[in-house]
PDB file of N, CA and C in Angstrom:
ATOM      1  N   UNK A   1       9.831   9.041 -19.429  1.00  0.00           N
ATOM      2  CA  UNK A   1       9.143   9.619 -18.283  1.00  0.00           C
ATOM      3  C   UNK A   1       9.284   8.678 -17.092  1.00  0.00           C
ATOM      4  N   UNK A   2       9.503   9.299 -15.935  1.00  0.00           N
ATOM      5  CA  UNK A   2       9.305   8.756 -14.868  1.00  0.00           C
ATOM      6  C   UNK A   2       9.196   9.551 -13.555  1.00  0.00           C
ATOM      7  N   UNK A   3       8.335   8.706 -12.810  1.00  0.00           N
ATOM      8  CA  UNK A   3       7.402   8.919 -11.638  1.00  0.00           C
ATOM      9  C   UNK A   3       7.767   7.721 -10.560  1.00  0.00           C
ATOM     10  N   UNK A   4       8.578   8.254  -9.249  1.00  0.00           N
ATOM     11  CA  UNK A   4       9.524   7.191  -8.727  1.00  0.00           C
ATOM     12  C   UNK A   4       8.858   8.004  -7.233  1.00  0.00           C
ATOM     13  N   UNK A   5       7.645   7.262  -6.692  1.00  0.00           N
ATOM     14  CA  UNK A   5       6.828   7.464  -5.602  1.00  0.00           C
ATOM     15  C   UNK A   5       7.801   6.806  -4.210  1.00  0.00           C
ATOM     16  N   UNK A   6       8.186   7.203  -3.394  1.00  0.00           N
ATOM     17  CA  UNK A   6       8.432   7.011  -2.121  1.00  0.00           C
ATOM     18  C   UNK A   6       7.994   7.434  -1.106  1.00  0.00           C
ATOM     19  N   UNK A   7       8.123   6.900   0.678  1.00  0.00           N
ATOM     20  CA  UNK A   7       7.915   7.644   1.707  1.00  0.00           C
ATOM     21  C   UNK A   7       6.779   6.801   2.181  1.00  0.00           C
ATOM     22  N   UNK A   8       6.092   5.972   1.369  1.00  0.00           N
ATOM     23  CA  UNK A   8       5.473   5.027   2.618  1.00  0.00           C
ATOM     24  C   UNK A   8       5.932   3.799   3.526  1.00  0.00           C
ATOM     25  N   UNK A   9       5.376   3.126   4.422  1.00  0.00           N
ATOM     26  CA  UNK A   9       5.999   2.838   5.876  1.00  0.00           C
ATOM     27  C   UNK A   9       4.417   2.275   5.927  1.00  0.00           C
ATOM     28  N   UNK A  10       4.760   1.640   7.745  1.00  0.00           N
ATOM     29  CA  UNK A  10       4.209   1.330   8.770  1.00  0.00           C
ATOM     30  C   UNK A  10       3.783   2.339   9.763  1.00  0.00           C
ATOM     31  N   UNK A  11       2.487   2.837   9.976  1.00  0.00           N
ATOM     32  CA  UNK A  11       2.302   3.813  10.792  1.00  0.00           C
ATOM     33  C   UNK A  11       0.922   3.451  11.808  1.00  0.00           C
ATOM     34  N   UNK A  12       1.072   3.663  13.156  1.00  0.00           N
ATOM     35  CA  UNK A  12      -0.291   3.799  13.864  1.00  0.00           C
ATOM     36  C   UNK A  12      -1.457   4.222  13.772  1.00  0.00           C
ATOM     37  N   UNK A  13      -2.359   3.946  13.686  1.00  0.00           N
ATOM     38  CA  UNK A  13      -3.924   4.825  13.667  1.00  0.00           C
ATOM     39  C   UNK A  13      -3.303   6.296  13.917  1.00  0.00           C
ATOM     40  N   UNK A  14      -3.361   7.347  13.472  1.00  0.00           N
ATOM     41  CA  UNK A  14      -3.666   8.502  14.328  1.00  0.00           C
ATOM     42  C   UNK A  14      -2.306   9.595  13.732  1.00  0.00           C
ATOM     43  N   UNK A  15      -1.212   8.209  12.993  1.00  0.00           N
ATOM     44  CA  UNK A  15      -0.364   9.093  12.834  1.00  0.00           C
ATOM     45  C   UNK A  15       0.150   9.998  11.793  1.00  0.00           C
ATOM     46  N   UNK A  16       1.320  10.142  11.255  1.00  0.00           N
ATOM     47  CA  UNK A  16       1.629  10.623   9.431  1.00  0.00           C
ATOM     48  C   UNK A  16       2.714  10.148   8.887  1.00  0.00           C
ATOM     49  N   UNK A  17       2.573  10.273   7.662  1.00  0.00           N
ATOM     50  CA  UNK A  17       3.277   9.466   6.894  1.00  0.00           C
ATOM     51  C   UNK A  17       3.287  10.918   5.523  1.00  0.00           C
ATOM     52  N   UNK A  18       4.734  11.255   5.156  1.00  0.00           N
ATOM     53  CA  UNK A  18       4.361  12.329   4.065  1.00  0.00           C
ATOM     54  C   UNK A  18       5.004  11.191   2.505  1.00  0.00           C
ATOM     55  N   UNK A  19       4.246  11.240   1.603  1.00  0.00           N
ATOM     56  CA  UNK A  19       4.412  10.672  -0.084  1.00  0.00           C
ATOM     57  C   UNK A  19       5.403  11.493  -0.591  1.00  0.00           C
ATOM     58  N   UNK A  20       6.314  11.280  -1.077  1.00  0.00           N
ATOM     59  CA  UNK A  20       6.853  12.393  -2.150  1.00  0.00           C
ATOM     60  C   UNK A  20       7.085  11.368  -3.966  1.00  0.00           C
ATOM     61  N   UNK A  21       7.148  12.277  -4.610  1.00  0.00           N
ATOM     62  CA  UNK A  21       7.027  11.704  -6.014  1.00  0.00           C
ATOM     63  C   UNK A  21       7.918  12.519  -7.027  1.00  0.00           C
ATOM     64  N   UNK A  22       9.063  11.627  -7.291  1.00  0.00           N
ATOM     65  CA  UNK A  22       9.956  13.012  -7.525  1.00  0.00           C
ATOM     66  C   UNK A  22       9.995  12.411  -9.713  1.00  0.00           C
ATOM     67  N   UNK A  23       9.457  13.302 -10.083  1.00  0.00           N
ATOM     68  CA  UNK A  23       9.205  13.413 -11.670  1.00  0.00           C
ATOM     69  C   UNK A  23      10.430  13.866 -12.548  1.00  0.00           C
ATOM     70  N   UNK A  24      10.467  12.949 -13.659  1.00  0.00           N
ATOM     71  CA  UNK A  24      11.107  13.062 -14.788  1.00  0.00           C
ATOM     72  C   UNK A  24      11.077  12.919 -16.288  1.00  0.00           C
ATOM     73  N   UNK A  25      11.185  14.129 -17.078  1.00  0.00           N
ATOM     74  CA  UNK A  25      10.802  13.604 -18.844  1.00  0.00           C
ATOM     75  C   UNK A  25       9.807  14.320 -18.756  1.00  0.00           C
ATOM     76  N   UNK A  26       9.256  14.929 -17.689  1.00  0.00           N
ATOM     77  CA  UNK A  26       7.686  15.603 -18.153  1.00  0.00           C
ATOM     78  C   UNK A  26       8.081  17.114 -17.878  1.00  0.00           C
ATOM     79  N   UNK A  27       7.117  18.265 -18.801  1.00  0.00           N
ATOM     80  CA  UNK A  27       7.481  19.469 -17.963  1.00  0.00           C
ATOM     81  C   UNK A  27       6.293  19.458 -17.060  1.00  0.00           C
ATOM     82  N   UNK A  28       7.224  19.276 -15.673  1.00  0.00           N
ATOM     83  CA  UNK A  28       6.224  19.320 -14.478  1.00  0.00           C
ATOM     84  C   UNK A  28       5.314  19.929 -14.021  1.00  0.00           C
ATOM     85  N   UNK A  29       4.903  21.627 -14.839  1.00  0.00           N
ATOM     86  CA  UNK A  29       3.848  22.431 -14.356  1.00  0.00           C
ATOM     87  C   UNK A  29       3.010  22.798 -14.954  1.00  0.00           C
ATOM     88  N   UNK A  30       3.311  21.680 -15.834  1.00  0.00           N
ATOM     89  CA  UNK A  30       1.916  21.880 -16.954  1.00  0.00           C
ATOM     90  C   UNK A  30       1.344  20.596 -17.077  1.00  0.00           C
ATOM     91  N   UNK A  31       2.080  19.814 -16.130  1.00  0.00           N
ATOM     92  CA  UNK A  31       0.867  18.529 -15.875  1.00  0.00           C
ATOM     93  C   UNK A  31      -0.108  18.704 -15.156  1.00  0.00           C
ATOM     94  N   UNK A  32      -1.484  18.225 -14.795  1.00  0.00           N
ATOM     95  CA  UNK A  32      -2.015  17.585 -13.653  1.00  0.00           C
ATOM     96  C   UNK A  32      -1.653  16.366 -12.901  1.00  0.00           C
ATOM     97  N   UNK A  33      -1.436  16.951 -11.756  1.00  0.00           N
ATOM     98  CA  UNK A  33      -0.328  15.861 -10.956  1.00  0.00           C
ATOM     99  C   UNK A  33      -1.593  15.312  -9.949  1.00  0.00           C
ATOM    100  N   UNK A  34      -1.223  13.776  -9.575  1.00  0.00           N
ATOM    101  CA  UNK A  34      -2.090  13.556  -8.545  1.00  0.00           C
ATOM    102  C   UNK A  34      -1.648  12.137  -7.685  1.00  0.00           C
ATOM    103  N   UNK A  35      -2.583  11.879  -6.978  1.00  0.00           N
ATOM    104  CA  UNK A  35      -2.312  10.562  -5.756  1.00  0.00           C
ATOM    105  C   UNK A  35      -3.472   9.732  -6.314  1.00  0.00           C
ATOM    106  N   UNK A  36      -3.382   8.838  -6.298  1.00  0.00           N
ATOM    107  CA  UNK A  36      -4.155   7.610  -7.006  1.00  0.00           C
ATOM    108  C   UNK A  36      -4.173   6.171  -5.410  1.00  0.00           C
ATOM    109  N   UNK A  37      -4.603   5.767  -5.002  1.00  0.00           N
ATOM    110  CA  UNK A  37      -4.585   4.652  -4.313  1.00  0.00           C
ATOM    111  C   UNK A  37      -5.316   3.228  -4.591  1.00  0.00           C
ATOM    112  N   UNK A  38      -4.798   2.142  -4.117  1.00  0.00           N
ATOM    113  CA  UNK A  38      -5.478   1.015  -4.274  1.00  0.00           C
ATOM    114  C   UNK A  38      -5.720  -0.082  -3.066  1.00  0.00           C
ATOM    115  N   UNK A  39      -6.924  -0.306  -2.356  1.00  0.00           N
ATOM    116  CA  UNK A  39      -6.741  -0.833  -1.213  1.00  0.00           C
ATOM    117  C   UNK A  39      -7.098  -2.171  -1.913  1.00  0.00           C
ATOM    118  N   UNK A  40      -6.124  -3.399  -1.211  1.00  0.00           N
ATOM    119  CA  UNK A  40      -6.627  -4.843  -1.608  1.00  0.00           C
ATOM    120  C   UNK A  40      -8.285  -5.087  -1.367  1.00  0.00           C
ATOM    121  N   UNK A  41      -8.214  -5.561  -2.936  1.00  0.00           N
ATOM    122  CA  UNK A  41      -9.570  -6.033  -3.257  1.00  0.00           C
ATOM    123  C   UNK A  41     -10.475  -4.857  -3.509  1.00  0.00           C
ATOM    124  N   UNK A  42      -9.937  -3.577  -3.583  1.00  0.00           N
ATOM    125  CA  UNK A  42     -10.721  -2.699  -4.025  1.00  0.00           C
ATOM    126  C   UNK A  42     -10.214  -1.828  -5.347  1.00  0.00           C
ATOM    127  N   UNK A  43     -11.179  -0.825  -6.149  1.00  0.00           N
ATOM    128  CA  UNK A  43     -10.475  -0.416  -7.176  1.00  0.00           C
ATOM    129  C   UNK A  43      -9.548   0.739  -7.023  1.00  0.00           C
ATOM    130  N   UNK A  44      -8.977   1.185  -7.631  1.00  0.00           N
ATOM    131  CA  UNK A  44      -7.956   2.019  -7.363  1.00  0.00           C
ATOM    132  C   UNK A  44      -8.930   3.558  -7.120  1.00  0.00           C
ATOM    133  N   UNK A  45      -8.539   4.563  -6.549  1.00  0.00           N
ATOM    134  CA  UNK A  45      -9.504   5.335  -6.435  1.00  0.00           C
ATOM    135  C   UNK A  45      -8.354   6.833  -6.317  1.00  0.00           C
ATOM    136  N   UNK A  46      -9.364   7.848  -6.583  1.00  0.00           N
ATOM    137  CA  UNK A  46      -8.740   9.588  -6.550  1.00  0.00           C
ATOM    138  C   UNK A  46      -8.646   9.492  -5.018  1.00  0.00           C
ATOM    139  N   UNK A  47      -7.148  10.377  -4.541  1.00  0.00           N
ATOM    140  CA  UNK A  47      -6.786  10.930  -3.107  1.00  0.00           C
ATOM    141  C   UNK A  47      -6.736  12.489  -3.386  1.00  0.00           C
ATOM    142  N   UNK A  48      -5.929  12.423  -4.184  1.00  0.00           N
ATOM    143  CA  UNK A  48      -5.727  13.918  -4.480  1.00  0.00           C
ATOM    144  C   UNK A  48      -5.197  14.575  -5.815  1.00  0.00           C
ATOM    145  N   UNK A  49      -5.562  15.761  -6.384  1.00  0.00           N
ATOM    146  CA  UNK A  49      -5.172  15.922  -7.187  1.00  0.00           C
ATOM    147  C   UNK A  49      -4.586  17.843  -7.316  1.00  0.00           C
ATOM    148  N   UNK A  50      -3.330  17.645  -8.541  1.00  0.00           N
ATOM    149  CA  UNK A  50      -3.521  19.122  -8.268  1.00  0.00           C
ATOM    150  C   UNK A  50      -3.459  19.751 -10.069  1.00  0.00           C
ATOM    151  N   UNK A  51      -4.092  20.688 -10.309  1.00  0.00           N
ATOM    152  CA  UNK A  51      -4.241  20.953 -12.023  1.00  0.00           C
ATOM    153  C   UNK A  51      -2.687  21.510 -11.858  1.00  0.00           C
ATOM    154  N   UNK A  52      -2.493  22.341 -13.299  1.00  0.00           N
ATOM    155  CA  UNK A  52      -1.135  22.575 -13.539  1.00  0.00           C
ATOM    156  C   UNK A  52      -0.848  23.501 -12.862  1.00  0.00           C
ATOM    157  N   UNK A  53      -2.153  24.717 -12.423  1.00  0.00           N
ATOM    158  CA  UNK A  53      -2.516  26.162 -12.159  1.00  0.00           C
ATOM    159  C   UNK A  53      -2.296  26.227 -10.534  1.00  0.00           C
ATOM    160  N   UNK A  54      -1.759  25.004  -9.810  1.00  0.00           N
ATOM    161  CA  UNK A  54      -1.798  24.540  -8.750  1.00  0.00           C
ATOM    162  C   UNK A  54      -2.849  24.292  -7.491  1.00  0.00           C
ATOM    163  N   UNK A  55      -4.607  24.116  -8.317  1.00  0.00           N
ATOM    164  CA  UNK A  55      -5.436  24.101  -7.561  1.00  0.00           C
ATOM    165  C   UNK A  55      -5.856  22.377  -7.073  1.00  0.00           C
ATOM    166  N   UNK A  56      -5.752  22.754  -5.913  1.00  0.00           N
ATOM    167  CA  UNK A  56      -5.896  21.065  -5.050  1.00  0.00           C
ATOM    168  C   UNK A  56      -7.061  20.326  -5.778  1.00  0.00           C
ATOM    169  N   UNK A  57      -7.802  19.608  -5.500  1.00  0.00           N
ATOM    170  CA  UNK A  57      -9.140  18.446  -5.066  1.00  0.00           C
ATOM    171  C   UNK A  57      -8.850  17.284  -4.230  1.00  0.00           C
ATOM    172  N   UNK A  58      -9.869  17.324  -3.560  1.00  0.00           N
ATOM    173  CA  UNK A  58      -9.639  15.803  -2.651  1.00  0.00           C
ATOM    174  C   UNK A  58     -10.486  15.040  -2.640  1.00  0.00           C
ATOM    175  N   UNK A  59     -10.388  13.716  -2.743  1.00  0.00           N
ATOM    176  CA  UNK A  59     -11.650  12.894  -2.555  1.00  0.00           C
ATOM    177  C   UNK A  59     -12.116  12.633  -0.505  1.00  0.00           C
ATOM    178  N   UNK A  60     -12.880  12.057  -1.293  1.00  0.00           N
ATOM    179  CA  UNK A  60     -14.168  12.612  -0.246  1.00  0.00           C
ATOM    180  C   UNK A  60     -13.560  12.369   1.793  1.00  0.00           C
ATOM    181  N   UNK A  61     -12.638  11.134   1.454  1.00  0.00           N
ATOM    182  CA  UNK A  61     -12.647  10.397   2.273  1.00  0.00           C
ATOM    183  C   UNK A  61     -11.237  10.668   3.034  1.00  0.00           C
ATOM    184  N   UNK A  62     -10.609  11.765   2.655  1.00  0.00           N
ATOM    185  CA  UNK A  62      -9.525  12.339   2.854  1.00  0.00           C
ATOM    186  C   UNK A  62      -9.248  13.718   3.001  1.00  0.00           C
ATOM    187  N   UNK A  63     -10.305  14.510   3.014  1.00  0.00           N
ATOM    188  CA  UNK A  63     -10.681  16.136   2.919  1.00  0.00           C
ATOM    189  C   UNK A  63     -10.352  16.005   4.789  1.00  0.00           C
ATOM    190  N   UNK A  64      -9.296  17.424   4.297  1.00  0.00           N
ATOM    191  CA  UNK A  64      -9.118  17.505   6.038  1.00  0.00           C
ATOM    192  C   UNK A  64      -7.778  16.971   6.451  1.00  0.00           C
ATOM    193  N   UNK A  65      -7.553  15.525   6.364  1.00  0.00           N
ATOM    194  CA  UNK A  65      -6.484  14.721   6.608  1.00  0.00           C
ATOM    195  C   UNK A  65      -5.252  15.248   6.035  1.00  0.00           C
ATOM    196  N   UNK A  66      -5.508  15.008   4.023  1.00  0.00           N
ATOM    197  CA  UNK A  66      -4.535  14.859   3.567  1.00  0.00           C
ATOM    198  C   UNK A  66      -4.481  16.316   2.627  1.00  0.00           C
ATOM    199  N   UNK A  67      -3.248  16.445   2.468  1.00  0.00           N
ATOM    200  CA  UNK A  67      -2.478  17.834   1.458  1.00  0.00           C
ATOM    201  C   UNK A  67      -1.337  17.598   0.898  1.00  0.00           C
ATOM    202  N   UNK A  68      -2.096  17.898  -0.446  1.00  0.00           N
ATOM    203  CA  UNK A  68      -1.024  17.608  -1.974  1.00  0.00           C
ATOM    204  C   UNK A  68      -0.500  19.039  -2.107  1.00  0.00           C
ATOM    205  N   UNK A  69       0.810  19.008  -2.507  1.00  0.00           N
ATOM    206  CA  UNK A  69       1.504  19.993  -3.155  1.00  0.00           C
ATOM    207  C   UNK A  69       2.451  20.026  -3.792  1.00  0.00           C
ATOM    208  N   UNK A  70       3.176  20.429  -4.429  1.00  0.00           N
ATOM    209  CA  UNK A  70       4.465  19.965  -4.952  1.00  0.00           C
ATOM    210  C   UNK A  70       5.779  21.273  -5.224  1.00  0.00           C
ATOM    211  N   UNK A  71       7.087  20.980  -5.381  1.00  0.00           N
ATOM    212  CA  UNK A  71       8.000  21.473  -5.716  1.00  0.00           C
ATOM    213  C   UNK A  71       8.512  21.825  -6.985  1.00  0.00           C
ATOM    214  N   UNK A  72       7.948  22.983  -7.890  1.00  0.00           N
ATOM    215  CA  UNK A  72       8.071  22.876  -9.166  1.00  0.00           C
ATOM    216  C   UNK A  72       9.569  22.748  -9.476  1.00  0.00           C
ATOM    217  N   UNK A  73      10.344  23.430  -8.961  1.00  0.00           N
ATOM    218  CA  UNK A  73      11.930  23.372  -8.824  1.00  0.00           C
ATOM    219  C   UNK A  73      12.615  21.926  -8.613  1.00  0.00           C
ATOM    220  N   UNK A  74      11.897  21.458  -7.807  1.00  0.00           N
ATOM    221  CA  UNK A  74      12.584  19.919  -7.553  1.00  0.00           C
ATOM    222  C   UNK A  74      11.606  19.066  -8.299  1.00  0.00           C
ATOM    223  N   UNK A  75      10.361  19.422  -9.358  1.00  0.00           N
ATOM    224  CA  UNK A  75       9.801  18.467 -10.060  1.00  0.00           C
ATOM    225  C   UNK A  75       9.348  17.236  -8.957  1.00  0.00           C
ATOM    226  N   UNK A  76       9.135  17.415  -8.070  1.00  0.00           N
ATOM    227  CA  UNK A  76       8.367  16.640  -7.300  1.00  0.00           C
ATOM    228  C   UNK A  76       6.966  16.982  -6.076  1.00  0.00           C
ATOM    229  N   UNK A  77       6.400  15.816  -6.305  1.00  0.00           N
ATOM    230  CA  UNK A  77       4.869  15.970  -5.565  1.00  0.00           C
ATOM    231  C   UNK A  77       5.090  15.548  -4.264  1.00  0.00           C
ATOM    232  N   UNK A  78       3.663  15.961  -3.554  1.00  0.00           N
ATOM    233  CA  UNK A  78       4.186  15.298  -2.356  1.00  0.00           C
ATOM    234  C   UNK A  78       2.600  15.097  -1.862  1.00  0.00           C
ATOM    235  N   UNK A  79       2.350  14.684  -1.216  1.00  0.00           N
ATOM    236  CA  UNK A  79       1.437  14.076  -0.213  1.00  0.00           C
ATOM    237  C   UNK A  79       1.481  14.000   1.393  1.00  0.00           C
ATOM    238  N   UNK A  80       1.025  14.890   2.108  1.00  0.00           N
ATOM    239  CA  UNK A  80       0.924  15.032   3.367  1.00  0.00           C
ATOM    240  C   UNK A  80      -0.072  14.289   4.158  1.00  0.00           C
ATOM    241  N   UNK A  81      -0.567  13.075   4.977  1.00  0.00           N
ATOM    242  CA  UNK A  81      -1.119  12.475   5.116  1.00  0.00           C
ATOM    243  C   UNK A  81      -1.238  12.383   6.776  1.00  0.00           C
ATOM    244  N   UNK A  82      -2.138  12.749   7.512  1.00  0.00           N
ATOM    245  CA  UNK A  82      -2.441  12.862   8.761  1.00  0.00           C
ATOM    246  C   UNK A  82      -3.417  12.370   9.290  1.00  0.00           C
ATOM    247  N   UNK A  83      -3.239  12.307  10.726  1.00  0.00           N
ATOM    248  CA  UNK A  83      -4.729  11.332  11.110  1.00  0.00           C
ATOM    249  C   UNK A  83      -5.053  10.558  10.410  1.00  0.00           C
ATOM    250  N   UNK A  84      -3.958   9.781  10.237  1.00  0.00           N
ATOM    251  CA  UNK A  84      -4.226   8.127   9.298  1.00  0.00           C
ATOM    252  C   UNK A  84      -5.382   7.210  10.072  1.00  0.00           C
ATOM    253  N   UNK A  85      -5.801   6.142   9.395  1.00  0.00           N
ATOM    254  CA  UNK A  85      -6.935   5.723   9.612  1.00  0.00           C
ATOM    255  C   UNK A  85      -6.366   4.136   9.042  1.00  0.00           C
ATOM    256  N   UNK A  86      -6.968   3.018   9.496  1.00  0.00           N
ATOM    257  CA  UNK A  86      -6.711   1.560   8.825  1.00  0.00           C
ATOM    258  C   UNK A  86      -7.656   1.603   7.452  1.00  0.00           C
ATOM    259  N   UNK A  87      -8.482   2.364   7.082  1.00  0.00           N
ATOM    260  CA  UNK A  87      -9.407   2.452   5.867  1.00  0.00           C
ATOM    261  C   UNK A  87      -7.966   3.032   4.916  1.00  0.00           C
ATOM    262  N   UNK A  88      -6.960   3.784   5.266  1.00  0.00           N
ATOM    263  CA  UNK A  88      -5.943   4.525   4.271  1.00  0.00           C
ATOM    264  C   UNK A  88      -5.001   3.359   4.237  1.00  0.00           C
ATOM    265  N   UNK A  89      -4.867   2.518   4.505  1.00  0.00           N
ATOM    266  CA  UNK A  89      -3.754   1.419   3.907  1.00  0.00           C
ATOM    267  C   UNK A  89      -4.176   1.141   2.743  1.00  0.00           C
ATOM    268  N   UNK A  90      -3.154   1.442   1.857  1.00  0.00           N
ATOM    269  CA  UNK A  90      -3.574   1.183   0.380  1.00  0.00           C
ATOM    270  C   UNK A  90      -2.184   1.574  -0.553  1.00  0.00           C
ATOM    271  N   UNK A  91      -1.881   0.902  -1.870  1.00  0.00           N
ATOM    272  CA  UNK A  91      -0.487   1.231  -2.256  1.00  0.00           C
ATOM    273  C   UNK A  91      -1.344   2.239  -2.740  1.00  0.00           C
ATOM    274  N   UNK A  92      -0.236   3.295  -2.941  1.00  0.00           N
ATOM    275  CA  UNK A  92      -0.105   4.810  -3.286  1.00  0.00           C
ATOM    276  C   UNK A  92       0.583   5.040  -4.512  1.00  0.00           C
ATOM    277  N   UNK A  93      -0.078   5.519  -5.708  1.00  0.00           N
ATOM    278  CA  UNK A  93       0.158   5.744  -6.773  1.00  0.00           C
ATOM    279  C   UNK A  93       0.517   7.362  -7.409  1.00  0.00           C
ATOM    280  N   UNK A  94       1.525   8.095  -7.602  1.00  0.00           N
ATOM    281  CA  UNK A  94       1.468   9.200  -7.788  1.00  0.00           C
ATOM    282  C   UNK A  94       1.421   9.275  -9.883  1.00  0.00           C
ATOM    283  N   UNK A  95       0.198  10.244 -10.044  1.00  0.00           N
ATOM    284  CA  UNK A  95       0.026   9.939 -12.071  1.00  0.00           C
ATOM    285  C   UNK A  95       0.485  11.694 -12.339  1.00  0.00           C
ATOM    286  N   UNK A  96       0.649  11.701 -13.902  1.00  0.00           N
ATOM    287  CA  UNK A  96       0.090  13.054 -14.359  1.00  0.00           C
ATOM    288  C   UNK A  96       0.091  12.861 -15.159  1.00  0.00           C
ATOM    289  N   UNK A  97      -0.831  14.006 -15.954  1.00  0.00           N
ATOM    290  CA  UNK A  97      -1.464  14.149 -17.404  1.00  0.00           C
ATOM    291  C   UNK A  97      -1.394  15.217 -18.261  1.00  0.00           C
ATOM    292  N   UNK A  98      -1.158  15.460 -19.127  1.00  0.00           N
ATOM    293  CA  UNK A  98      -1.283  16.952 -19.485  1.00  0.00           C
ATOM    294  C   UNK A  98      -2.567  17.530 -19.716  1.00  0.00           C
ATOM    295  N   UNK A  99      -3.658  16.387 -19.616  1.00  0.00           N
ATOM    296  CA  UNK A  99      -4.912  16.943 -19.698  1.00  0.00           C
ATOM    297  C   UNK A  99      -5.867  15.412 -19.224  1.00  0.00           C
ATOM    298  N   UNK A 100      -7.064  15.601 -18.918  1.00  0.00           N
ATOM    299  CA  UNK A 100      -7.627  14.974 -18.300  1.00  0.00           C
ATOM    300  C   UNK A 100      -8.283  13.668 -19.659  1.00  0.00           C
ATOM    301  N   UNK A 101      -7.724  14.089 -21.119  1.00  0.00           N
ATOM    302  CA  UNK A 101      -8.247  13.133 -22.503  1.00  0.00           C
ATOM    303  C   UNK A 101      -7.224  12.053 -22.568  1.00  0.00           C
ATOM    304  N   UNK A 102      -5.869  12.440 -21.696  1.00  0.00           N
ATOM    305  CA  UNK A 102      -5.324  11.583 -22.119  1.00  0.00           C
ATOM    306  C   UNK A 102      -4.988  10.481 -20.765  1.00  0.00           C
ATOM    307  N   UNK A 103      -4.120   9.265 -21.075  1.00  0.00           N
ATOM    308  CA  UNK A 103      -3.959   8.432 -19.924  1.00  0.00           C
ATOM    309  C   UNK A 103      -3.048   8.590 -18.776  1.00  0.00           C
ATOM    310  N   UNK A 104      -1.894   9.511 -19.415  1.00  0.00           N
ATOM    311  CA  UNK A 104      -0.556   9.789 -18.902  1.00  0.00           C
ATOM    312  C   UNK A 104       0.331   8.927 -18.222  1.00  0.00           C
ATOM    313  N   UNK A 105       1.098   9.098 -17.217  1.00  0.00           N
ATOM    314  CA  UNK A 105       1.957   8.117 -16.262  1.00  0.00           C
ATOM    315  C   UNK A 105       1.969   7.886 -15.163  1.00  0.00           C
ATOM    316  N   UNK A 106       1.968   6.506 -14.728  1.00  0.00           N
ATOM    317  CA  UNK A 106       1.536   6.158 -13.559  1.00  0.00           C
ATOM    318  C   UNK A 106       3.289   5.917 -12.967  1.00  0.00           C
ATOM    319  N   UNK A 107       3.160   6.062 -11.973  1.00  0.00           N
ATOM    320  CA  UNK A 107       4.537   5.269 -10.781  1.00  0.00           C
ATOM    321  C   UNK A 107       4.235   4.441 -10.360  1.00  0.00           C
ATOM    322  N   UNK A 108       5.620   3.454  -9.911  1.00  0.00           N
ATOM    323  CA  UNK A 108       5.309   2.675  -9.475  1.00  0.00           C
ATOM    324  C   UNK A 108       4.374   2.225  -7.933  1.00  0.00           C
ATOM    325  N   UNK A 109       4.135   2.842  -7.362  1.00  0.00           N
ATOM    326  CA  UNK A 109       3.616   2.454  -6.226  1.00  0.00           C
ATOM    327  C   UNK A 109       4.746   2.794  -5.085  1.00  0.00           C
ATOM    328  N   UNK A 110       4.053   2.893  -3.268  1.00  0.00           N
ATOM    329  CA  UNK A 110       4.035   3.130  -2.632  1.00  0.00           C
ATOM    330  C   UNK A 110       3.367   2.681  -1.552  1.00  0.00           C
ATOM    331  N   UNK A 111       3.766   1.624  -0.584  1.00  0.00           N
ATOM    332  CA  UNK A 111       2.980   0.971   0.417  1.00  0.00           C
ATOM    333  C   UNK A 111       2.720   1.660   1.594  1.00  0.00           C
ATOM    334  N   UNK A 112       1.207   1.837   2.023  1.00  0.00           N
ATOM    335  CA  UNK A 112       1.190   2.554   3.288  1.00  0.00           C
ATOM    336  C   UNK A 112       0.277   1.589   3.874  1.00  0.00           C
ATOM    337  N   UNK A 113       0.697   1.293   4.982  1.00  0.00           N
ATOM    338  CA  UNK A 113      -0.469   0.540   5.935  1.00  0.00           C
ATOM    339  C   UNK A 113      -0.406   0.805   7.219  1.00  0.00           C
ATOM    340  N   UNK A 114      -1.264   1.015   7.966  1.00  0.00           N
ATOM    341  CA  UNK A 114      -2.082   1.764   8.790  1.00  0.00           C
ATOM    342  C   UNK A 114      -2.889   0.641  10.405  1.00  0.00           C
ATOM    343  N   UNK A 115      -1.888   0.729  11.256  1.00  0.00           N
ATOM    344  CA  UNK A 115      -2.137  -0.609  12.090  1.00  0.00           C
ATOM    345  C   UNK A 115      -3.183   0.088  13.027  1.00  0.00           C
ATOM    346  N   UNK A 116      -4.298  -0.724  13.356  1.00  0.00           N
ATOM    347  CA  UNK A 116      -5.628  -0.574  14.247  1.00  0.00           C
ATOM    348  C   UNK A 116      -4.694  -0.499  15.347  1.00  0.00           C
TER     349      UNK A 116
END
């Protein structure tokens, strides 16, 4: 399996930056796919998620901003990220699971940082 996250950068307050996460070894639409982040010195936390059935969730702090979706055909996720903020610098983790019991696979990461 693999989960090979790209598309973050250097971006201004205000601007966008889109994630893509292009998946392999898994059947892609029967995972729960999602965005995972980690800001230094903090714990890693939910951005977004989408079940297999393709229904979104967002955490709290990103409702509005950001939109997950993905390409079942091209087996890849993506992350739409707008009206960035210096609170959203954080590496960017894209996971999935086939169910929420198990641990599934993480990618490697994705740097986004977000200049005041």
């Amino acid at each position: 399996v693999q989960l090979q996250a790209f598309g973050g950068g250097f971006v201004e307050t205000g601007g966008s930056l889109r994630l893509s996460c292009a998946a392999s070894g898994i059947i892609f639409r029967r995972n729960i796919l999602g965005w995972y982040r980690q800001a230094p010195g903090k714990s890693r936390e939910l951005v977004a998620r989408m079940t297999s059935g393709g229904s979104p969730t967002y955490g709290g702090s990103v409702q509005g901003r950001f939109t997950i979706s993905r390409d079942v055909a091209k087996t890849t996720l993506y992350l739409q990220m707008n009206n960035l903020d210096p609170e959203d610098t954080a590496i960017y983790y894209c996971h999935a699971s086939v169910n929420d019991n198990v641990s599934g696979y993480w990618g490697q990461g994705t740097l986004v940082t977000v200049s005041s």
